[in-house]
N, C-alpha and C. Protein backbone atom coordinates (compact mmCIF):
# COMPACT_ATOMS: atom_id res chain seq x y z
N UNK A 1 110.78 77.20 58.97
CA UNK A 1 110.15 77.37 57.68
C UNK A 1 110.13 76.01 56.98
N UNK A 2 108.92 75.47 56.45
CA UNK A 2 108.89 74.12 55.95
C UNK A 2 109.31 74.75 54.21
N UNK A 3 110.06 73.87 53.88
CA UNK A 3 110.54 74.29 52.12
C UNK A 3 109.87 72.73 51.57
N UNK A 4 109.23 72.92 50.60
CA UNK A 4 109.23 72.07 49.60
C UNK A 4 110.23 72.53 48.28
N UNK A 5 111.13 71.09 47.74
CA UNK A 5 112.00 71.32 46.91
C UNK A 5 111.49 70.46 45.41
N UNK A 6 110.65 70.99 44.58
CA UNK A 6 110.20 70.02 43.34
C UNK A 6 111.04 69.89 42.33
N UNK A 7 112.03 69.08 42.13
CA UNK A 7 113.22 69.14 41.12
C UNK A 7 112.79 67.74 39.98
N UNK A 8 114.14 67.56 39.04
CA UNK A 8 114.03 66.92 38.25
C UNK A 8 115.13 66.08 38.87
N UNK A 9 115.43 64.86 39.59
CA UNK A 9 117.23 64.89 39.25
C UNK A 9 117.72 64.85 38.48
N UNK A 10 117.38 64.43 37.03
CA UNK A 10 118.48 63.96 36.19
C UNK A 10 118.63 65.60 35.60
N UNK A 11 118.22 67.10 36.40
CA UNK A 11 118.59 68.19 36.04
C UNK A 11 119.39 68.65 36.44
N UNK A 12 120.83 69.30 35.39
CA UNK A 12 121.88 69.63 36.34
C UNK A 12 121.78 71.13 37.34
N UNK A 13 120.88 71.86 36.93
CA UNK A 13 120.36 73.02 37.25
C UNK A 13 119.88 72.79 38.73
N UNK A 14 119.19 71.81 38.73
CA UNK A 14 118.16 71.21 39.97
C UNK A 14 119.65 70.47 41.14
N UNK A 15 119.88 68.96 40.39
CA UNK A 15 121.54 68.83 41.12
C UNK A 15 121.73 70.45 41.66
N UNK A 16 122.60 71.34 41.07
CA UNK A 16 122.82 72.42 41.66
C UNK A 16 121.90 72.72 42.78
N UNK A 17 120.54 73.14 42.60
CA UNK A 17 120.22 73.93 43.37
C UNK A 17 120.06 73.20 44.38
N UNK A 18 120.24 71.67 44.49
CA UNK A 18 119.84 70.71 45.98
C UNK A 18 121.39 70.65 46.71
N UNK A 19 122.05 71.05 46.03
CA UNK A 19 123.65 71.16 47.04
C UNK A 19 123.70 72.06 47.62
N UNK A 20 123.39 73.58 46.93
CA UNK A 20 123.20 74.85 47.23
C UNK A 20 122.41 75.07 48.32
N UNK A 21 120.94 73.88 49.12
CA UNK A 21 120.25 73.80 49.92
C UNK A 21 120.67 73.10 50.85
N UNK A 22 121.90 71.92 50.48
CA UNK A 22 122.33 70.99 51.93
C UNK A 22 123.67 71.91 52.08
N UNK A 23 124.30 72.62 51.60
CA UNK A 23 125.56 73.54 51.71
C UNK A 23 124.93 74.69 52.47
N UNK A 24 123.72 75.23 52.43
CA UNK A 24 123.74 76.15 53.65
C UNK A 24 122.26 75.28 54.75
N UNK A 25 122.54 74.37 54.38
CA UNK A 25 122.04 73.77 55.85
C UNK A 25 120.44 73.94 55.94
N UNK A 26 119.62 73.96 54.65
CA UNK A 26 117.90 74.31 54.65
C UNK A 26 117.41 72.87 54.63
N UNK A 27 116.53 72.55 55.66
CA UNK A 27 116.00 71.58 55.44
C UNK A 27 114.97 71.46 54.47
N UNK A 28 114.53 70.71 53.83
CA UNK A 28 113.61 70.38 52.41
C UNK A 28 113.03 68.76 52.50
N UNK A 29 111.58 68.87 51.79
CA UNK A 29 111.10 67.90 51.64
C UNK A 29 111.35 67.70 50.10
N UNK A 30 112.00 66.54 49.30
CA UNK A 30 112.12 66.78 47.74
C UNK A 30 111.10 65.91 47.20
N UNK A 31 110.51 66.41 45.87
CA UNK A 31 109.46 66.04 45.17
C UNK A 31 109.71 65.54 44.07
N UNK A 32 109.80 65.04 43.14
CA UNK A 32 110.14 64.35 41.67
C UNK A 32 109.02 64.88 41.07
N UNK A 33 109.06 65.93 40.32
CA UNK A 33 108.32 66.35 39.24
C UNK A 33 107.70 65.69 37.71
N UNK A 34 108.52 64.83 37.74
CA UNK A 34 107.69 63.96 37.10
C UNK A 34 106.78 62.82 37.15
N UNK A 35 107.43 62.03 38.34
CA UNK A 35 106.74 61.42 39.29
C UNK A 35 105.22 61.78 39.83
N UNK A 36 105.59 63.14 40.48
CA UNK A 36 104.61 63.88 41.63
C UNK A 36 104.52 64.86 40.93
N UNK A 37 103.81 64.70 39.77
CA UNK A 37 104.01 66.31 39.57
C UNK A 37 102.74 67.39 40.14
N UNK A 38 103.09 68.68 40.15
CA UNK A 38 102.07 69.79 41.13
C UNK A 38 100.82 69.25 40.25
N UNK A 39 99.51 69.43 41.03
CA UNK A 39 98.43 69.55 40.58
C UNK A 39 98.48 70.71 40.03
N UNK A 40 96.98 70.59 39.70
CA UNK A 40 95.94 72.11 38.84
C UNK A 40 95.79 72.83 40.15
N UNK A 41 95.72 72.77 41.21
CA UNK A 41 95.36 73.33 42.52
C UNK A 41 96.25 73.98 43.02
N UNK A 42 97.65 72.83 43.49
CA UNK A 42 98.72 73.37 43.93
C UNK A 42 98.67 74.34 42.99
N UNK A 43 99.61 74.33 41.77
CA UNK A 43 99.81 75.44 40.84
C UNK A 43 99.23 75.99 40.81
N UNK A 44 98.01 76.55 41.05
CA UNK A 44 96.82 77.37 40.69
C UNK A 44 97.94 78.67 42.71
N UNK A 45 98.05 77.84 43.44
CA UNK A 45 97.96 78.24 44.88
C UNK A 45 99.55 78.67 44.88
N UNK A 46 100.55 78.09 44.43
CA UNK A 46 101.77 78.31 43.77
C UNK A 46 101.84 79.51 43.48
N UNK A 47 101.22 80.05 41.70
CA UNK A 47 101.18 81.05 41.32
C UNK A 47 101.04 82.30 42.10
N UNK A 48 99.67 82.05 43.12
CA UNK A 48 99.06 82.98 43.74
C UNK A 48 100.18 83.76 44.63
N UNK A 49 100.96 82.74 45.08
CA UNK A 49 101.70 83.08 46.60
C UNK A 49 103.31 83.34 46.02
N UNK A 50 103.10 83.23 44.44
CA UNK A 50 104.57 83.32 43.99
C UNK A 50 104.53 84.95 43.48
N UNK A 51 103.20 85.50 43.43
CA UNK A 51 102.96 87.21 42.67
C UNK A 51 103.56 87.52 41.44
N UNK A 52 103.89 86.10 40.77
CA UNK A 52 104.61 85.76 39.27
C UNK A 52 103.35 85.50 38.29
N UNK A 53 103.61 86.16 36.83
CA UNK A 53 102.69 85.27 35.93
C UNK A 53 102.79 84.25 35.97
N UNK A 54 101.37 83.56 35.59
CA UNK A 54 101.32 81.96 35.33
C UNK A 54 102.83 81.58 34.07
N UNK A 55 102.79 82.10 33.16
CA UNK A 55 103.68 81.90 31.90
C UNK A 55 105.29 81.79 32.47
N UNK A 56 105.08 82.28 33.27
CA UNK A 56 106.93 81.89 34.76
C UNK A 56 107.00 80.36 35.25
N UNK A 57 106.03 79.77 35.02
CA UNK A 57 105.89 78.53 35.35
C UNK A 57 106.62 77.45 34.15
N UNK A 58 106.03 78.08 33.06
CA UNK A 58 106.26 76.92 31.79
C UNK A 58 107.81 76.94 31.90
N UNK A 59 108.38 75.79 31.25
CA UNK A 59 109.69 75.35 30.93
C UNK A 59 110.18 75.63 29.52
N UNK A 60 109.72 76.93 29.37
CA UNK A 60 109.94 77.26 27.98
C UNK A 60 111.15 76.55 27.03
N UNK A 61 112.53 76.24 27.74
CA UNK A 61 113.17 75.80 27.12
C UNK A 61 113.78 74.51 27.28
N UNK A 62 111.92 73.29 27.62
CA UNK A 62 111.76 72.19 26.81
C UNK A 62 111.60 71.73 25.98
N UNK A 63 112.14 70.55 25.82
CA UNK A 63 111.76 69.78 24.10
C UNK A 63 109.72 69.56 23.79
N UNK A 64 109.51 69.19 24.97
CA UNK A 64 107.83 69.20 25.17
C UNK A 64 107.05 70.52 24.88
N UNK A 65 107.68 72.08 25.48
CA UNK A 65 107.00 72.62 25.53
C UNK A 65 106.90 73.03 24.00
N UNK A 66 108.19 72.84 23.15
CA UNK A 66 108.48 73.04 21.68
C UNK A 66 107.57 71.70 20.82
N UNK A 67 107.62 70.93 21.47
CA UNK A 67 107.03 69.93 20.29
C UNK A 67 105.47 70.00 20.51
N UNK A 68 104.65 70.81 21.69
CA UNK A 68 103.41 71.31 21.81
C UNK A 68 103.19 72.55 21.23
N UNK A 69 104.01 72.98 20.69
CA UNK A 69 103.75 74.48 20.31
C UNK A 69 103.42 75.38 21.37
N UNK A 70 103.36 75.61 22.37
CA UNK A 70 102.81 76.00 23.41
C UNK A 70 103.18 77.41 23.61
N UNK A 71 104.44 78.07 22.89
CA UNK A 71 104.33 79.36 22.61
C UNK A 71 103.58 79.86 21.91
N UNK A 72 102.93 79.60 21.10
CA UNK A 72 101.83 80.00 20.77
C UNK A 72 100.15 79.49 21.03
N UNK A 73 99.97 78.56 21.32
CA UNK A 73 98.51 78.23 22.29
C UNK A 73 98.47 78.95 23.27
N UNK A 74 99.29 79.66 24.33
CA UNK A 74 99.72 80.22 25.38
C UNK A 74 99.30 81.78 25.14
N UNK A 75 99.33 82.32 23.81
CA UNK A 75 99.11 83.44 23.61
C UNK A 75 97.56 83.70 23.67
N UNK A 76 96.60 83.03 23.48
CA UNK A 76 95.00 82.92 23.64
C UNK A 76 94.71 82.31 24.91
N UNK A 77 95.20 81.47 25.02
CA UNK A 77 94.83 80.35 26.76
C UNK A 77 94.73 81.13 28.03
N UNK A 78 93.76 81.16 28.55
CA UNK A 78 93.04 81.47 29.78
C UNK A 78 94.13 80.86 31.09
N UNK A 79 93.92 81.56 32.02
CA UNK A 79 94.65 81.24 33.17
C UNK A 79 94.54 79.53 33.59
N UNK A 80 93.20 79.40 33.45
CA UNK A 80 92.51 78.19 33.76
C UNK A 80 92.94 76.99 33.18
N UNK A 81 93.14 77.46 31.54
CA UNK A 81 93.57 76.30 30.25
C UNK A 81 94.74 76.16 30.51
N UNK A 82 96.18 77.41 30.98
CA UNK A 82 97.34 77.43 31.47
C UNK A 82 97.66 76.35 32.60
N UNK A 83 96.78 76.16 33.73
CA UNK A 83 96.93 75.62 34.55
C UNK A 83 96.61 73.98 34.39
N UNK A 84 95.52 73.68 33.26
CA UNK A 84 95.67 72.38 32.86
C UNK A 84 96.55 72.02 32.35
N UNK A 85 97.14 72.61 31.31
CA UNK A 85 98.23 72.48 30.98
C UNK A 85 99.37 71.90 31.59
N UNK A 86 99.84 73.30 32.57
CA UNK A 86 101.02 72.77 33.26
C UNK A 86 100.98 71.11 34.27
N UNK A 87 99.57 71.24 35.23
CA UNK A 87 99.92 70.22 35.21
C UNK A 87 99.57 68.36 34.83
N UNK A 88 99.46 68.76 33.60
CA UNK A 88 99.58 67.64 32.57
C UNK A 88 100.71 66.68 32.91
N UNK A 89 101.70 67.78 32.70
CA UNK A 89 103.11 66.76 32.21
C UNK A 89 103.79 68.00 33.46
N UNK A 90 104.51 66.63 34.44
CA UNK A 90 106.05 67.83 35.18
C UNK A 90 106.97 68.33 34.04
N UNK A 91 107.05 67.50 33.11
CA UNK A 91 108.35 68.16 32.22
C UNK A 91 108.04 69.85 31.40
N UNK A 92 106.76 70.22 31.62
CA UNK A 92 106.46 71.55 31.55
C UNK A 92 106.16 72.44 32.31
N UNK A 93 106.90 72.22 33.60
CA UNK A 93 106.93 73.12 34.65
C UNK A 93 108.56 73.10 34.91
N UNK A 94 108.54 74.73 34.78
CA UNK A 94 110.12 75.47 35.12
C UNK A 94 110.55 74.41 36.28
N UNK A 95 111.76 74.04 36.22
CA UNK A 95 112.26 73.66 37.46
C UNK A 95 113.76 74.13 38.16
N UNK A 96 114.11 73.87 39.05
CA UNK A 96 113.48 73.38 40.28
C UNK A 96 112.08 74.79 41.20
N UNK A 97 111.60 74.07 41.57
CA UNK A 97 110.57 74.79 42.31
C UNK A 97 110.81 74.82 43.82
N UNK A 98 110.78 75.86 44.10
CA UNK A 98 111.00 76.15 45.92
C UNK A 98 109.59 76.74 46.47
N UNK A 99 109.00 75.85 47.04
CA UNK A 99 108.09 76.24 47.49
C UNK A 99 107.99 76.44 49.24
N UNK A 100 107.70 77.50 49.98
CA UNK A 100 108.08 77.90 51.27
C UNK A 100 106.75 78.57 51.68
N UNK A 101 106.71 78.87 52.83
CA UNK A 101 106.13 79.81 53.39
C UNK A 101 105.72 81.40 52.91
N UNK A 102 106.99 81.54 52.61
CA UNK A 102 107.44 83.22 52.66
C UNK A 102 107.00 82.93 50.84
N UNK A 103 106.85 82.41 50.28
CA UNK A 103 106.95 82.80 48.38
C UNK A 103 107.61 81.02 48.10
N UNK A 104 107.57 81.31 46.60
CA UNK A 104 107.97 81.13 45.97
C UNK A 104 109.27 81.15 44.76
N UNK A 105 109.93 80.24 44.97
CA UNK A 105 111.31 80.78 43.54
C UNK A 105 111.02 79.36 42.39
N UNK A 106 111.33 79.93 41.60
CA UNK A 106 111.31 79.39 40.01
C UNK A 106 112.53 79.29 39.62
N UNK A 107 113.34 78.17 38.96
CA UNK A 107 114.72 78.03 39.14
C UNK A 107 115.79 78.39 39.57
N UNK A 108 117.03 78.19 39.53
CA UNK A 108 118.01 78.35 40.67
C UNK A 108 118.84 79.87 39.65
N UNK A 109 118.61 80.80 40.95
CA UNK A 109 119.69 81.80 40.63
C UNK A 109 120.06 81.96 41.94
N UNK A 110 121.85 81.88 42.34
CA UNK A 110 122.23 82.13 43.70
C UNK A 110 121.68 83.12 44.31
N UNK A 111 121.96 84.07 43.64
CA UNK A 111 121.70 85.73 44.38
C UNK A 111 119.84 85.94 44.76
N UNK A 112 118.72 85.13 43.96
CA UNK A 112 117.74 84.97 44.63
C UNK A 112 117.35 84.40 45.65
N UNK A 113 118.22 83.02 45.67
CA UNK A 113 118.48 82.24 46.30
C UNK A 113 118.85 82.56 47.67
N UNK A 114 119.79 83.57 48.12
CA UNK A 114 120.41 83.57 48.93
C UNK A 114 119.51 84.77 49.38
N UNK A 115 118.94 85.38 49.20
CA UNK A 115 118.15 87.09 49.58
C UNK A 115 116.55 86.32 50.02
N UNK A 116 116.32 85.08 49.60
CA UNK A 116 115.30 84.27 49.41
C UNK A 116 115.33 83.80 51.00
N UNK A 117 116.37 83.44 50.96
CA UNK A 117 116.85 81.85 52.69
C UNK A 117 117.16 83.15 53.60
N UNK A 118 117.76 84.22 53.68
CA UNK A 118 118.06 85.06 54.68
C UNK A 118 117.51 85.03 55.71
């Protein structure tokens, strides 16, 4: 299974979830989300294969997504305007991102995590 791993490092959440991936032995390609961040495409293809709302994506509890107001633009915005959005800026995409074969996960919870890699 090829994993793409799109983290932040300087996230301790992300840290976590990349130990949690060399501790059970998953190989991963890692991405810098701010750096590299997902296209309008990827994300658009992301979403699809993740069977998550687009709105699972945002980083709701960024300083960016707060100083855009984006809880509320978000409430009118089209799937389409969502997806420009996100990828604008990596710092408004949930992180870390596991992107695989089998789906998609949207930040680190063990117990998904682990029912996820099985």
């Amino acid at each position: 299974m090829s994993v793409l791993f799109i983290n932040y490092p300087k996230c301790s959440t992300c840290t976590n979830a990349r130990k949690w991936l060399e501790e059970h032995n998953i190989n991963f390609t890692s991405r810098h989300i701010v750096e590299d961040n997902p296209t309008k495409e990827e994300l658009k293809k992301y979403v699809a294969l993740s069977g998550l709302p687009i709105k699972k994506f945002f980083n709701t509890s960024g300083m960016l997504y707060r100083e855009m107001n984006l809880k509320e633009k978000l409430l009118n915005a089209t799937e389409d305007e969502m997806l420009d959005i996100l990828s604008s800026n990596g710092m408004l995409v949930k992180r870390p991102l596991v992107i695989a074969d089998n789906g998609v996960l949207i930040g680190f919870k063990k117990d998904k995590w682990e029912q996820f890699f099985k």
